[in-house]
PDB file of N, CA and C in Angstrom:
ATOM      1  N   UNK A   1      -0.540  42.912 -16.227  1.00  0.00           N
ATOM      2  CA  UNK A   1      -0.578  43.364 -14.848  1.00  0.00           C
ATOM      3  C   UNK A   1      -0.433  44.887 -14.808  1.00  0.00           C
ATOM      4  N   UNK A   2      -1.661  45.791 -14.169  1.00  0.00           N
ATOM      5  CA  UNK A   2      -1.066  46.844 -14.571  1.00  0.00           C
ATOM      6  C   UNK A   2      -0.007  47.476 -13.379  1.00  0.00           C
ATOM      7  N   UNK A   3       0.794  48.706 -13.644  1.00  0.00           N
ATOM      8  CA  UNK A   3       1.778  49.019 -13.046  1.00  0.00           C
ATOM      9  C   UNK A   3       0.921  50.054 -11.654  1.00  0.00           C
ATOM     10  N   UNK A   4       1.589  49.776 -10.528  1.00  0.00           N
ATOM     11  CA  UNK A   4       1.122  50.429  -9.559  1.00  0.00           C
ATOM     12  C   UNK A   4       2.304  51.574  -9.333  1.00  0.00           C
ATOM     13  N   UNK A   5       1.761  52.050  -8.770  1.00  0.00           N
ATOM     14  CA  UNK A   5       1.549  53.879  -8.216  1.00  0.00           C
ATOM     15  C   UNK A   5       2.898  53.874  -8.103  1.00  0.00           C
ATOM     16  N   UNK A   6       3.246  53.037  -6.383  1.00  0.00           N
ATOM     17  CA  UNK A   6       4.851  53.086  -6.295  1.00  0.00           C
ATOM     18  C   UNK A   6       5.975  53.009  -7.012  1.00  0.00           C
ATOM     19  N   UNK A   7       5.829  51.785  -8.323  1.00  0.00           N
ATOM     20  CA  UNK A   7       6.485  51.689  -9.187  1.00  0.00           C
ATOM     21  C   UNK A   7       6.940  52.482  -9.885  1.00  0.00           C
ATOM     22  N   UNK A   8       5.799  53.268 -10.277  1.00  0.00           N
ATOM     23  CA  UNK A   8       5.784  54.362 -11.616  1.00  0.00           C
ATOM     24  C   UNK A   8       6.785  55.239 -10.775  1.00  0.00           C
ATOM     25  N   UNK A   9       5.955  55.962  -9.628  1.00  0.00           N
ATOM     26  CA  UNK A   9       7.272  57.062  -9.022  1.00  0.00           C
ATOM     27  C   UNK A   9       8.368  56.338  -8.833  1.00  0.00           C
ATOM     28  N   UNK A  10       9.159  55.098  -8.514  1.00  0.00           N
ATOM     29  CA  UNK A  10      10.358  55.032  -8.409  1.00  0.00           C
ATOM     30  C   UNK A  10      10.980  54.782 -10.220  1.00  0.00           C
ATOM     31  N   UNK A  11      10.001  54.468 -11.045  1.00  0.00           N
ATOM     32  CA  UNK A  11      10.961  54.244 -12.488  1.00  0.00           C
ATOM     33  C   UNK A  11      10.658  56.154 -12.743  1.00  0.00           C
ATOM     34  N   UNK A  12      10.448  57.247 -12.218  1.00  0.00           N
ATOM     35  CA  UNK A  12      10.309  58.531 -12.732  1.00  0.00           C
ATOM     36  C   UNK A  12      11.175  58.870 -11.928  1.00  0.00           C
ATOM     37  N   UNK A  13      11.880  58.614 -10.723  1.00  0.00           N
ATOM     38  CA  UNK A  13      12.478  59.172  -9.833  1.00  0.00           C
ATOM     39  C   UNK A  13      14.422  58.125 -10.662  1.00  0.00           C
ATOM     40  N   UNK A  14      13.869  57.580 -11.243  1.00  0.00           N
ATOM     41  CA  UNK A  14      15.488  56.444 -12.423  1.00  0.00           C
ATOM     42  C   UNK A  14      15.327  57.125 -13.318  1.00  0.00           C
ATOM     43  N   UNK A  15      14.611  57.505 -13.835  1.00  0.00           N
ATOM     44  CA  UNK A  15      14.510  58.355 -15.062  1.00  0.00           C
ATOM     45  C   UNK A  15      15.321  59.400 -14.717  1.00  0.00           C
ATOM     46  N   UNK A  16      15.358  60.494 -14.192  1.00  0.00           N
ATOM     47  CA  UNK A  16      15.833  61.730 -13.591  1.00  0.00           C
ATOM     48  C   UNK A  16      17.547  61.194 -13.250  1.00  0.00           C
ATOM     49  N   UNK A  17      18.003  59.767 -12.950  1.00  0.00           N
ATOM     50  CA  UNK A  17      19.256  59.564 -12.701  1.00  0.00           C
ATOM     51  C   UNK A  17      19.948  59.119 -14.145  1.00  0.00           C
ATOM     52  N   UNK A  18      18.914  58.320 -14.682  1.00  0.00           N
ATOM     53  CA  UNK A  18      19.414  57.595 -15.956  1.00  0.00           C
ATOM     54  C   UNK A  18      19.053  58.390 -17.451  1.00  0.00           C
ATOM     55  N   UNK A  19      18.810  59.414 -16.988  1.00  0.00           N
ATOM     56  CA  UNK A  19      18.006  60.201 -18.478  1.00  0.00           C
ATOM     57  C   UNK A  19      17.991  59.680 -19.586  1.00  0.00           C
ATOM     58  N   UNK A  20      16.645  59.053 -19.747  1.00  0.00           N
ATOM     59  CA  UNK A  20      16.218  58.351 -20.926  1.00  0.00           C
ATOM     60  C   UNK A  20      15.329  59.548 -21.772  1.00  0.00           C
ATOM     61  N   UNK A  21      15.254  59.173 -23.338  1.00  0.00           N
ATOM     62  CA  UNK A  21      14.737  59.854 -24.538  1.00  0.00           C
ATOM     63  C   UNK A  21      13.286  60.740 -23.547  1.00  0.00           C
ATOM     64  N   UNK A  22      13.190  62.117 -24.343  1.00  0.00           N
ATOM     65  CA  UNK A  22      12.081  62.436 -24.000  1.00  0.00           C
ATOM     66  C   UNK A  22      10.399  61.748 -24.324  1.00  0.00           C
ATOM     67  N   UNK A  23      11.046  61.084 -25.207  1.00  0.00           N
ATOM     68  CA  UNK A  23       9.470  60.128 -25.419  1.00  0.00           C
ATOM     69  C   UNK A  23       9.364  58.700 -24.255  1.00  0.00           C
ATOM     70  N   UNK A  24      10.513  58.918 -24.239  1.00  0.00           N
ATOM     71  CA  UNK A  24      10.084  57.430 -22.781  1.00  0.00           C
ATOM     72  C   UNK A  24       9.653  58.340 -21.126  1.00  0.00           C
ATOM     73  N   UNK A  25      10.303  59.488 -21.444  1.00  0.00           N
ATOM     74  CA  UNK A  25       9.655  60.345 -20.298  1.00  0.00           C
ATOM     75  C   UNK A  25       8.309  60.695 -19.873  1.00  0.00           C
ATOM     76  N   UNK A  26       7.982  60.897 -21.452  1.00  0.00           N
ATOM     77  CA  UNK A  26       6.619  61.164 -21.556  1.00  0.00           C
ATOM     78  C   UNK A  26       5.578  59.969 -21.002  1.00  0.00           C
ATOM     79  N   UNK A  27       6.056  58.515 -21.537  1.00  0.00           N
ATOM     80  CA  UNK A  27       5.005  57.534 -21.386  1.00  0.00           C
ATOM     81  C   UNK A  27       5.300  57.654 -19.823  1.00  0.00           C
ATOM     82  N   UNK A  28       6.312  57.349 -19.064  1.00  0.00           N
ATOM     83  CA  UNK A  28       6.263  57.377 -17.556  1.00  0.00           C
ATOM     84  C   UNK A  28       5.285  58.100 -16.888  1.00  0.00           C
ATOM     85  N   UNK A  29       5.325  59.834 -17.372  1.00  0.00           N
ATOM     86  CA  UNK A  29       4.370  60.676 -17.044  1.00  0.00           C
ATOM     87  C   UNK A  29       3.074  60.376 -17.177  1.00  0.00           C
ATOM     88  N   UNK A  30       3.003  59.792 -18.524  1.00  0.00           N
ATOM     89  CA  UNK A  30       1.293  59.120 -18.620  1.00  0.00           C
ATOM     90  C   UNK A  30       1.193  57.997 -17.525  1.00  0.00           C
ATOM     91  N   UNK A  31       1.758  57.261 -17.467  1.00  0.00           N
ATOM     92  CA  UNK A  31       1.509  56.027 -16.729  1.00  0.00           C
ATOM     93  C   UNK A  31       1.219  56.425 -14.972  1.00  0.00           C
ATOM     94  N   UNK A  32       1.874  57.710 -14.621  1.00  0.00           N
ATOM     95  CA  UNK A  32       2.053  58.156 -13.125  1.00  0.00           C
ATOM     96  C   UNK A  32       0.626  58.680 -12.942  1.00  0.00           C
ATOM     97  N   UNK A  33       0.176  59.667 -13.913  1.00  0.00           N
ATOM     98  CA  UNK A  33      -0.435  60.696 -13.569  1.00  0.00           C
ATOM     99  C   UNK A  33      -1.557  61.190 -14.605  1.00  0.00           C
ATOM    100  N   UNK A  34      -1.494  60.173 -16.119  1.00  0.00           N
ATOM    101  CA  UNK A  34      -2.132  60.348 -17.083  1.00  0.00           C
ATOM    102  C   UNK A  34      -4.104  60.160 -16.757  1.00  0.00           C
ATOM    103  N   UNK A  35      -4.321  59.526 -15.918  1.00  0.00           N
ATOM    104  CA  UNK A  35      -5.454  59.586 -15.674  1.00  0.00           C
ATOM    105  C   UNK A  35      -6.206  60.876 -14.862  1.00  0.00           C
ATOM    106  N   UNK A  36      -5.359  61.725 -14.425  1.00  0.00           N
ATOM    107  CA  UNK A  36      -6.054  63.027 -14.570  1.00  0.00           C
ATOM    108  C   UNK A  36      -5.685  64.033 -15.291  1.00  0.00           C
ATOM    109  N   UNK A  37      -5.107  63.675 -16.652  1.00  0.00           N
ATOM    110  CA  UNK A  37      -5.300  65.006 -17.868  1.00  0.00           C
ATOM    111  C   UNK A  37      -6.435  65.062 -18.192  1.00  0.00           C
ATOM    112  N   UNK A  38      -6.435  66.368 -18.846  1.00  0.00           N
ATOM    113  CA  UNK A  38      -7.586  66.633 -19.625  1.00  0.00           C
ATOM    114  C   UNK A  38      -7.965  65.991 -20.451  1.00  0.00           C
ATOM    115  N   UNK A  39      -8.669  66.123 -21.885  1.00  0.00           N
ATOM    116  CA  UNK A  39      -8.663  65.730 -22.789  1.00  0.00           C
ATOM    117  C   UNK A  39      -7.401  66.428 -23.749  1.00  0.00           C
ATOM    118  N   UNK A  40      -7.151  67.600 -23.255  1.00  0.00           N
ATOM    119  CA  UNK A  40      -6.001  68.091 -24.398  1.00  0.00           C
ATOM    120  C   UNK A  40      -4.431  67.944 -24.158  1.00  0.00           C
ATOM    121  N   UNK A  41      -5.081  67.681 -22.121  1.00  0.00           N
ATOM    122  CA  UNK A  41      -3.667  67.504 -21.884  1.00  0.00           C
ATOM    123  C   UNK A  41      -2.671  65.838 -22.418  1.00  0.00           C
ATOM    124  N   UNK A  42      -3.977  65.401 -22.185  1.00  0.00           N
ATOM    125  CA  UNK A  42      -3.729  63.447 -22.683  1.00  0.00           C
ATOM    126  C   UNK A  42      -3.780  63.623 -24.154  1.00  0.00           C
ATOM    127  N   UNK A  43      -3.769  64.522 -24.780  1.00  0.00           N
ATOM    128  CA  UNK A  43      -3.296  64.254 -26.226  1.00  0.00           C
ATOM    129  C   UNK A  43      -1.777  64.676 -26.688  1.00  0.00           C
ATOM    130  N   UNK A  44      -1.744  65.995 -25.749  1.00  0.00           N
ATOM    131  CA  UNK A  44      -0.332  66.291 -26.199  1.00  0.00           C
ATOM    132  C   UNK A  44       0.411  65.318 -25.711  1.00  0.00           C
ATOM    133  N   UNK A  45       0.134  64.696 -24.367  1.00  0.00           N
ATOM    134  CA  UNK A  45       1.311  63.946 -23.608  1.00  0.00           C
ATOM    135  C   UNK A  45       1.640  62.447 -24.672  1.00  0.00           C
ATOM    136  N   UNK A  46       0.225  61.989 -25.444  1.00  0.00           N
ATOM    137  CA  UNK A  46       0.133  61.030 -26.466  1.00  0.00           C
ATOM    138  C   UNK A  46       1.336  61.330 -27.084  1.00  0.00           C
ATOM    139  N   UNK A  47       1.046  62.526 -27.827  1.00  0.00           N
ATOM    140  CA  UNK A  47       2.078  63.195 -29.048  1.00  0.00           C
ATOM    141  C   UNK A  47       3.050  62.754 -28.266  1.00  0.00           C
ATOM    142  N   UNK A  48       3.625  63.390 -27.423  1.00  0.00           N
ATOM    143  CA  UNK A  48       5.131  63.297 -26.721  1.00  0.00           C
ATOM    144  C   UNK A  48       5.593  62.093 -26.609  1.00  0.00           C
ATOM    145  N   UNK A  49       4.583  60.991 -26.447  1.00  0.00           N
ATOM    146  CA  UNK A  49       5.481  59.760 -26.466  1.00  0.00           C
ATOM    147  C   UNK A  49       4.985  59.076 -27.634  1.00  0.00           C
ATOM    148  N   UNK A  50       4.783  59.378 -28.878  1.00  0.00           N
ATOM    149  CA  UNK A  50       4.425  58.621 -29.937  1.00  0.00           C
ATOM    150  C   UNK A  50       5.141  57.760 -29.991  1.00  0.00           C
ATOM    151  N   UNK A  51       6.453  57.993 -29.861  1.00  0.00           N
ATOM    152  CA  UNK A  51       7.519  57.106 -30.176  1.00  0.00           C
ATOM    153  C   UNK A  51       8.326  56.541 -29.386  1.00  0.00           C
ATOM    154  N   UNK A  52       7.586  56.528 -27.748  1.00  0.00           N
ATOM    155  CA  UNK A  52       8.523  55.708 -26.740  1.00  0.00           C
ATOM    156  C   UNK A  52       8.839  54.121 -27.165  1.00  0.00           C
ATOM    157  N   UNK A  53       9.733  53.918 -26.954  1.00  0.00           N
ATOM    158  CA  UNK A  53      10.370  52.514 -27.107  1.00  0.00           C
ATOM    159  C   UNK A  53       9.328  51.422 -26.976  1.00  0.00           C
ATOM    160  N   UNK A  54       8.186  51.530 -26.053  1.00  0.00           N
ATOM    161  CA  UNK A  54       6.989  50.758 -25.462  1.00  0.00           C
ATOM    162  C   UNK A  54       5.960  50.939 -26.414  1.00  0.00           C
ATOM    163  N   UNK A  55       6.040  51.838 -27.201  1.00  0.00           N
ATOM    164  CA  UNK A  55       4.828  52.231 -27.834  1.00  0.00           C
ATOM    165  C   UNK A  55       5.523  51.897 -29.700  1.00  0.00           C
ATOM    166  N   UNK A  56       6.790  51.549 -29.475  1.00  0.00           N
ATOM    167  CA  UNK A  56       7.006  51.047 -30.768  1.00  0.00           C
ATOM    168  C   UNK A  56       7.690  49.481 -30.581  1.00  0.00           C
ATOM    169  N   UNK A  57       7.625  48.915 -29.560  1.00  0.00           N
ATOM    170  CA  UNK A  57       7.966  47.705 -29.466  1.00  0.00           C
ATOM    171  C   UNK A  57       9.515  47.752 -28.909  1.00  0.00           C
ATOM    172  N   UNK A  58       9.840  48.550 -28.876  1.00  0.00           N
ATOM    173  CA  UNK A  58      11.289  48.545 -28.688  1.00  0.00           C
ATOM    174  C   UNK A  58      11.959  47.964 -27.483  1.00  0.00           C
ATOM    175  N   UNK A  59      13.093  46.962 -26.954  1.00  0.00           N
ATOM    176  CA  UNK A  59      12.967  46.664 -25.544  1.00  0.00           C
ATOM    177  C   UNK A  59      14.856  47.257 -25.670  1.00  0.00           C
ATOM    178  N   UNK A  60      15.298  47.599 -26.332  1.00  0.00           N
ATOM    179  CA  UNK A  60      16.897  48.297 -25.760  1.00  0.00           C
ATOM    180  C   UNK A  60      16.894  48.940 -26.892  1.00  0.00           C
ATOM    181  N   UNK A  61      18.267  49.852 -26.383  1.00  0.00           N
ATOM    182  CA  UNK A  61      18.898  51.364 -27.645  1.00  0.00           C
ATOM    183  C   UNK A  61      20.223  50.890 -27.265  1.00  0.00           C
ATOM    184  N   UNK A  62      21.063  51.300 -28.367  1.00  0.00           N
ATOM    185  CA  UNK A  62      22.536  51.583 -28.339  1.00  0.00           C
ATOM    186  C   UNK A  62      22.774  52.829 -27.764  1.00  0.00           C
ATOM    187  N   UNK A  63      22.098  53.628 -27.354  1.00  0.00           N
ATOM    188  CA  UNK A  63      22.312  54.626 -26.935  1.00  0.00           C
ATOM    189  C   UNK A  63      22.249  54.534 -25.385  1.00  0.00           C
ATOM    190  N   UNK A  64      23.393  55.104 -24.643  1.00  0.00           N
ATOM    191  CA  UNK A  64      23.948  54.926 -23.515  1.00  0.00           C
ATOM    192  C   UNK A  64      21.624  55.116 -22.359  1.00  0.00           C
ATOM    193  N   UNK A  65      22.475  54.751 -21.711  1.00  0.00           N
ATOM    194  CA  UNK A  65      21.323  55.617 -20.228  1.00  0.00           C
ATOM    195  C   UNK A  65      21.625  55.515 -19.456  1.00  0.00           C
ATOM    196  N   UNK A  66      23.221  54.731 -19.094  1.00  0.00           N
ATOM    197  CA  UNK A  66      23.675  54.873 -17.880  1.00  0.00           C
ATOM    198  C   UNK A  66      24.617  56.458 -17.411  1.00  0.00           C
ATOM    199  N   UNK A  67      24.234  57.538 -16.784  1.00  0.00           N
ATOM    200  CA  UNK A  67      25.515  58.407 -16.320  1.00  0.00           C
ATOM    201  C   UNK A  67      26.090  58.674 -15.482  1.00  0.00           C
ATOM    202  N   UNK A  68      27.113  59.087 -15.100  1.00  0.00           N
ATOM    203  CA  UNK A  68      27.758  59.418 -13.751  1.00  0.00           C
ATOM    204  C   UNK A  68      26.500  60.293 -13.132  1.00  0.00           C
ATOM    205  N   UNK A  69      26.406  59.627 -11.409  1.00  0.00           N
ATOM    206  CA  UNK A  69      25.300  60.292 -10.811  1.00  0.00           C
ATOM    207  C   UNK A  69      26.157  61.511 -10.345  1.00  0.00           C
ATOM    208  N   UNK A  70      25.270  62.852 -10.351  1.00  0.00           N
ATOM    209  CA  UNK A  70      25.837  64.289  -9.821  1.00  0.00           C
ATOM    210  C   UNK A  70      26.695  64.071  -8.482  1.00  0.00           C
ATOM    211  N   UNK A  71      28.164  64.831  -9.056  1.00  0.00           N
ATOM    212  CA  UNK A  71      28.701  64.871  -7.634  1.00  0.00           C
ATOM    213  C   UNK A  71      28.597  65.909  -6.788  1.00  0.00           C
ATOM    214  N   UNK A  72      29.897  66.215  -5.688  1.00  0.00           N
ATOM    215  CA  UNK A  72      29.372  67.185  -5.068  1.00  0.00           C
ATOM    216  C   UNK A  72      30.075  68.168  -5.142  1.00  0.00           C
ATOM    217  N   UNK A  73      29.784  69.502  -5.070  1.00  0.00           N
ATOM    218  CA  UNK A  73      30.849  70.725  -5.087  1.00  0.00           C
ATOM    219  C   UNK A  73      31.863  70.690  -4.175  1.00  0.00           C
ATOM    220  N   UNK A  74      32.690  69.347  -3.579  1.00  0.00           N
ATOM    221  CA  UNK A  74      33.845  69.826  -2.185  1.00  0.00           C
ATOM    222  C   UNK A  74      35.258  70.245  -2.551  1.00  0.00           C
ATOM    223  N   UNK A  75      35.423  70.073  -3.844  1.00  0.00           N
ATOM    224  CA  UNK A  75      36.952  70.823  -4.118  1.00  0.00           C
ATOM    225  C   UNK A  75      36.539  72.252  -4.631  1.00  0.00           C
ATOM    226  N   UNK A  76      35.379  72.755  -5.033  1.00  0.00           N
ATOM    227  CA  UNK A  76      35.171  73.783  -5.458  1.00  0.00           C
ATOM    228  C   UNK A  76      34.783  74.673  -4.092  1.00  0.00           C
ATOM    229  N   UNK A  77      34.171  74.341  -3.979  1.00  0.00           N
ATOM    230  CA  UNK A  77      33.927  75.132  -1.955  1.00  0.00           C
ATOM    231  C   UNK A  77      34.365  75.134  -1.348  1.00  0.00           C
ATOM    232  N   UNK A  78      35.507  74.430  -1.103  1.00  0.00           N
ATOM    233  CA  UNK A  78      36.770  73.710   0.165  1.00  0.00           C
ATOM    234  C   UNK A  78      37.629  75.002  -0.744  1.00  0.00           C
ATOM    235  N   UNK A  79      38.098  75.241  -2.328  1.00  0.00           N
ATOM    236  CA  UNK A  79      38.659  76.310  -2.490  1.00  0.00           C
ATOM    237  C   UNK A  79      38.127  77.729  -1.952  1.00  0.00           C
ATOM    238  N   UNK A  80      37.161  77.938  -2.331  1.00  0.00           N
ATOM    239  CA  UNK A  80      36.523  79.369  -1.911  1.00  0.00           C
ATOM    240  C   UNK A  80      36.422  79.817  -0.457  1.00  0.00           C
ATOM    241  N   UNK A  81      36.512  78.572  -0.024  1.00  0.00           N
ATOM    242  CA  UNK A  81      36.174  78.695   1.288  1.00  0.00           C
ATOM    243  C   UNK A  81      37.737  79.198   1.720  1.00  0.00           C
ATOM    244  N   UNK A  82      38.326  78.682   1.438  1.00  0.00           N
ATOM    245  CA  UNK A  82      40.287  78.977   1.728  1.00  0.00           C
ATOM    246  C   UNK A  82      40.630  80.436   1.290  1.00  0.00           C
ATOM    247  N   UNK A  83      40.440  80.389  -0.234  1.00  0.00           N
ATOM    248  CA  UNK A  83      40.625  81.549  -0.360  1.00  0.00           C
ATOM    249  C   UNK A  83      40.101  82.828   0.098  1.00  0.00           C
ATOM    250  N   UNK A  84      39.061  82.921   0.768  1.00  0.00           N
ATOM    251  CA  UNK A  84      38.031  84.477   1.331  1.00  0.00           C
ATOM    252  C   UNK A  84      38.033  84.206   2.532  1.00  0.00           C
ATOM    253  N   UNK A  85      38.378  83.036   3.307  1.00  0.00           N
ATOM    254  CA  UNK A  85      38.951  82.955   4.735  1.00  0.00           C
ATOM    255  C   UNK A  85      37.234  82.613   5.299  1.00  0.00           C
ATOM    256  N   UNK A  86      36.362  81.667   4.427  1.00  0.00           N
ATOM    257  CA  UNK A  86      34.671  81.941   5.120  1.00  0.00           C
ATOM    258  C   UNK A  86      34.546  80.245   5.731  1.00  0.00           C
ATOM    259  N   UNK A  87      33.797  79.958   5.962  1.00  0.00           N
ATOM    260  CA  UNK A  87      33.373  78.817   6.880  1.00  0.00           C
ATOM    261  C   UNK A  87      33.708  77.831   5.048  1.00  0.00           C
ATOM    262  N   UNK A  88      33.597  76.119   5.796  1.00  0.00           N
ATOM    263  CA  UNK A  88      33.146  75.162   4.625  1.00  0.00           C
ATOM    264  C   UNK A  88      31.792  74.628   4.616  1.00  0.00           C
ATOM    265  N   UNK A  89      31.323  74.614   3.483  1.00  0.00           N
ATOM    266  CA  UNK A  89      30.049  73.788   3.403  1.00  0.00           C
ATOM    267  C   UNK A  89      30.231  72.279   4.219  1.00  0.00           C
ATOM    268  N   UNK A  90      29.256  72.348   5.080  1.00  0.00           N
ATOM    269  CA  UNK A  90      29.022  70.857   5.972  1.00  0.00           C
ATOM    270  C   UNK A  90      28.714  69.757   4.477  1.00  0.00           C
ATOM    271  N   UNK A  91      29.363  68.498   4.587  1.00  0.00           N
ATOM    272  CA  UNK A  91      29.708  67.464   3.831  1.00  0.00           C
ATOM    273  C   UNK A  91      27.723  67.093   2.859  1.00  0.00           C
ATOM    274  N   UNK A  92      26.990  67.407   3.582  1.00  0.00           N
ATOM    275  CA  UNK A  92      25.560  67.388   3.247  1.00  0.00           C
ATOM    276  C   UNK A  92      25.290  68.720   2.599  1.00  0.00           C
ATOM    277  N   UNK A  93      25.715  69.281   2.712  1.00  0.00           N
ATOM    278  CA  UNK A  93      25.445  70.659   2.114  1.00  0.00           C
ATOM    279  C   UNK A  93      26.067  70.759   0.651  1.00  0.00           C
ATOM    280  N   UNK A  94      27.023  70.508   0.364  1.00  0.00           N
ATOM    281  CA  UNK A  94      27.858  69.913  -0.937  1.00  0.00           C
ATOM    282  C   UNK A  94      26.677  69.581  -1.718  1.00  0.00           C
ATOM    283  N   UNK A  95      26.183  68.716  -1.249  1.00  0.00           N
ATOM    284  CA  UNK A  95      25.073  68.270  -2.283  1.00  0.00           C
ATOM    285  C   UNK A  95      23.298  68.814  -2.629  1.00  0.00           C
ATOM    286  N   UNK A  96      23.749  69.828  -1.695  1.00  0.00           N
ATOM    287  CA  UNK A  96      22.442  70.402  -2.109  1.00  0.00           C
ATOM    288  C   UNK A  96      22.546  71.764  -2.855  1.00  0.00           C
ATOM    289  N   UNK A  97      22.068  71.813  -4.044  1.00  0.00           N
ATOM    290  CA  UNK A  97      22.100  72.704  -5.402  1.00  0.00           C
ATOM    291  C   UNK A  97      21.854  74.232  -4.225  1.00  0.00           C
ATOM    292  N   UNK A  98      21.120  74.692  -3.309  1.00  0.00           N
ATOM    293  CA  UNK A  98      20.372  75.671  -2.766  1.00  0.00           C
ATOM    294  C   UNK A  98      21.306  76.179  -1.839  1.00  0.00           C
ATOM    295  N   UNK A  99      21.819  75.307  -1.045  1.00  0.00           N
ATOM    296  CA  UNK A  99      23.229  75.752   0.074  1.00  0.00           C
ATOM    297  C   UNK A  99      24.569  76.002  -1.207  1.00  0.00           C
ATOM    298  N   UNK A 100      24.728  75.144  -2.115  1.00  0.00           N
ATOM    299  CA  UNK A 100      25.823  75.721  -2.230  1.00  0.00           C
ATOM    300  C   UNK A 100      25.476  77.349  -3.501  1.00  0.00           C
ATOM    301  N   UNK A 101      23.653  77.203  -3.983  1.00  0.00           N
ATOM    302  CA  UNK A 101      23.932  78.984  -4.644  1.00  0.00           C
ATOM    303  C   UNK A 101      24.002  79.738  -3.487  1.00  0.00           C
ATOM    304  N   UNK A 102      23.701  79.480  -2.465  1.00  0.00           N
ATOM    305  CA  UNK A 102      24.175  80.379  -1.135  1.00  0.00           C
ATOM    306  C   UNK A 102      25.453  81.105  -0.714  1.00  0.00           C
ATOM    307  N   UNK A 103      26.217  79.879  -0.561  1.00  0.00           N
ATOM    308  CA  UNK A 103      27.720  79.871  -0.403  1.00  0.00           C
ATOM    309  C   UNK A 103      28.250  80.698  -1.521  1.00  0.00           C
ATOM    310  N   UNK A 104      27.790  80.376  -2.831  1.00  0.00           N
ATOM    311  CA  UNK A 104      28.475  81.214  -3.711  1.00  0.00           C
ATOM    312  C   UNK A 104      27.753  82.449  -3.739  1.00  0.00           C
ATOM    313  N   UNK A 105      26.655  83.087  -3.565  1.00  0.00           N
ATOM    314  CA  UNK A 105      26.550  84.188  -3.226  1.00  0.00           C
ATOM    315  C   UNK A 105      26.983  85.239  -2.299  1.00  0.00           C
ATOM    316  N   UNK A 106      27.266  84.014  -1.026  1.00  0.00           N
ATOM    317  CA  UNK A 106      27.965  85.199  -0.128  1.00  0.00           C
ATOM    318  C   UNK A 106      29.705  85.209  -0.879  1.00  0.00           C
ATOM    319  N   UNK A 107      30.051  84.266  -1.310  1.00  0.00           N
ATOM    320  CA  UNK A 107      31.605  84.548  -1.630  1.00  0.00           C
ATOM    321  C   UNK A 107      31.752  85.659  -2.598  1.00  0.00           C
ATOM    322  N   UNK A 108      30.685  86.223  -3.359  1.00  0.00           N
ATOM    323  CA  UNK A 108      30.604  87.232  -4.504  1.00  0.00           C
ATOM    324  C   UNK A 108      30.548  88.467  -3.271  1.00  0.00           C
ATOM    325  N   UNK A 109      29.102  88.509  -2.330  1.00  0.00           N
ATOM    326  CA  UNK A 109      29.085  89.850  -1.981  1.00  0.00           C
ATOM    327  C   UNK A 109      30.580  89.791  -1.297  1.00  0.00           C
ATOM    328  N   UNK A 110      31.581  89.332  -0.700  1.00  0.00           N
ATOM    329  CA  UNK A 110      32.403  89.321   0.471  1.00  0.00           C
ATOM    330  C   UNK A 110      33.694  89.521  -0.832  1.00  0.00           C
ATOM    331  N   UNK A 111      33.545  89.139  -1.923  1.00  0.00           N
ATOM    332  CA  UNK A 111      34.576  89.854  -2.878  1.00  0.00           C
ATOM    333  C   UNK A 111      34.375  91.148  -3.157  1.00  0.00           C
ATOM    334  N   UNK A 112      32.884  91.375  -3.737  1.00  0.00           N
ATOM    335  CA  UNK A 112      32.568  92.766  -4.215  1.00  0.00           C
ATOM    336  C   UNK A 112      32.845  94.249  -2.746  1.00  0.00           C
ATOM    337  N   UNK A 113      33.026  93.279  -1.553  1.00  0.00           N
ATOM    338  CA  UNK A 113      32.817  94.257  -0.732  1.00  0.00           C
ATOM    339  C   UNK A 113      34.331  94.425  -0.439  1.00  0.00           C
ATOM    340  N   UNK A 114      35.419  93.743  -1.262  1.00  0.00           N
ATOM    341  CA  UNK A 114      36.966  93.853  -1.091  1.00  0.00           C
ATOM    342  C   UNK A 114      37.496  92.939  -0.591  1.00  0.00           C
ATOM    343  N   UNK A 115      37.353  92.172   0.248  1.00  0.00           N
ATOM    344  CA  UNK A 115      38.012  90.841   0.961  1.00  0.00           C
ATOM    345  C   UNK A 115      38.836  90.246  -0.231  1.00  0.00           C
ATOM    346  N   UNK A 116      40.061  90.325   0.371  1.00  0.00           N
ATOM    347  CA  UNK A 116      41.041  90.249  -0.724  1.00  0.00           C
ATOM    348  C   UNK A 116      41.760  88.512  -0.235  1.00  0.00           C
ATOM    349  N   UNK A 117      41.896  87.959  -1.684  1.00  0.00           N
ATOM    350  CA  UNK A 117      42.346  86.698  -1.525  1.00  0.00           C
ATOM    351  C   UNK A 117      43.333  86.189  -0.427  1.00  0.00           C
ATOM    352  N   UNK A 118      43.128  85.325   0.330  1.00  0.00           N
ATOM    353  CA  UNK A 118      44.499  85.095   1.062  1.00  0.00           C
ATOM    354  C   UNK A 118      45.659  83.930   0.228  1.00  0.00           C
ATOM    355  N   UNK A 119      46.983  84.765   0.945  1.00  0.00           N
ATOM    356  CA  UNK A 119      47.659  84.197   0.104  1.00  0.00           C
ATOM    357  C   UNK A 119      47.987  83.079   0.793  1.00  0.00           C
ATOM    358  N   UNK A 120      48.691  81.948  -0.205  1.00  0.00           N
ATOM    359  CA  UNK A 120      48.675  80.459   0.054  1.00  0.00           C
ATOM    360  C   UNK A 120      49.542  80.532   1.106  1.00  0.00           C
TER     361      UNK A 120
END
């Protein structure tokens, strides 16, 4: 049966949570999107998964793939935020990589510009 479209993006979108070997990455990538490489691009991506688990029969590893999913920065920002006296990241914002290099950028310029720690 072959694998449809949706599938593939949700086992590439588990991949990214469960980080599996770069050769099982690779076959995913072929399987998503391999029908429009090139000819050179569908060879390297070959190479890359010579040795996915699928392509050597393999159906489990002793090697973990389960990890703690990313948490969020709120004891680290809930500090900064205390100490330089600045707003807190909204509970959604924690989790986004882009708001919080923000947050920590302004807490650098608002040090460099003297704002001196408050005390506890």
């Amino acid at each position: 049966m072959p694998t449809t479209l949706p599938t593939t993006i949700e086992n590439l979108y588990e991949a990214v949570r469960s980080r599996p070997r770069p050769e099982d990455v690779a076959e995913l990538v072929i399987a998503a999107i391999g029908a429009t490489f090139s000819q050179e691009e569908a060879r390297i991506a070959s190479e890359a998964a010579a040795y996915s688990f699928r392509r050597l029969g393999y159906t489990w590893s002793s090697m973990s793939n389960d990890f703690a999913p990313p948490s969020s920065a709120t004891k680290q920002t809930d500090t900064a935020a205390r100490l330089f006296d600045i707003p807190r990241l909204t509970p959604e914002a924690r989790y986004d990589p882009t708001a919080v290099d923000l947050f920590i950028s302004d807490a650098v310029k608002l040090r460099r510009l003297g704002r001196r720690y408050k005390a506890r």
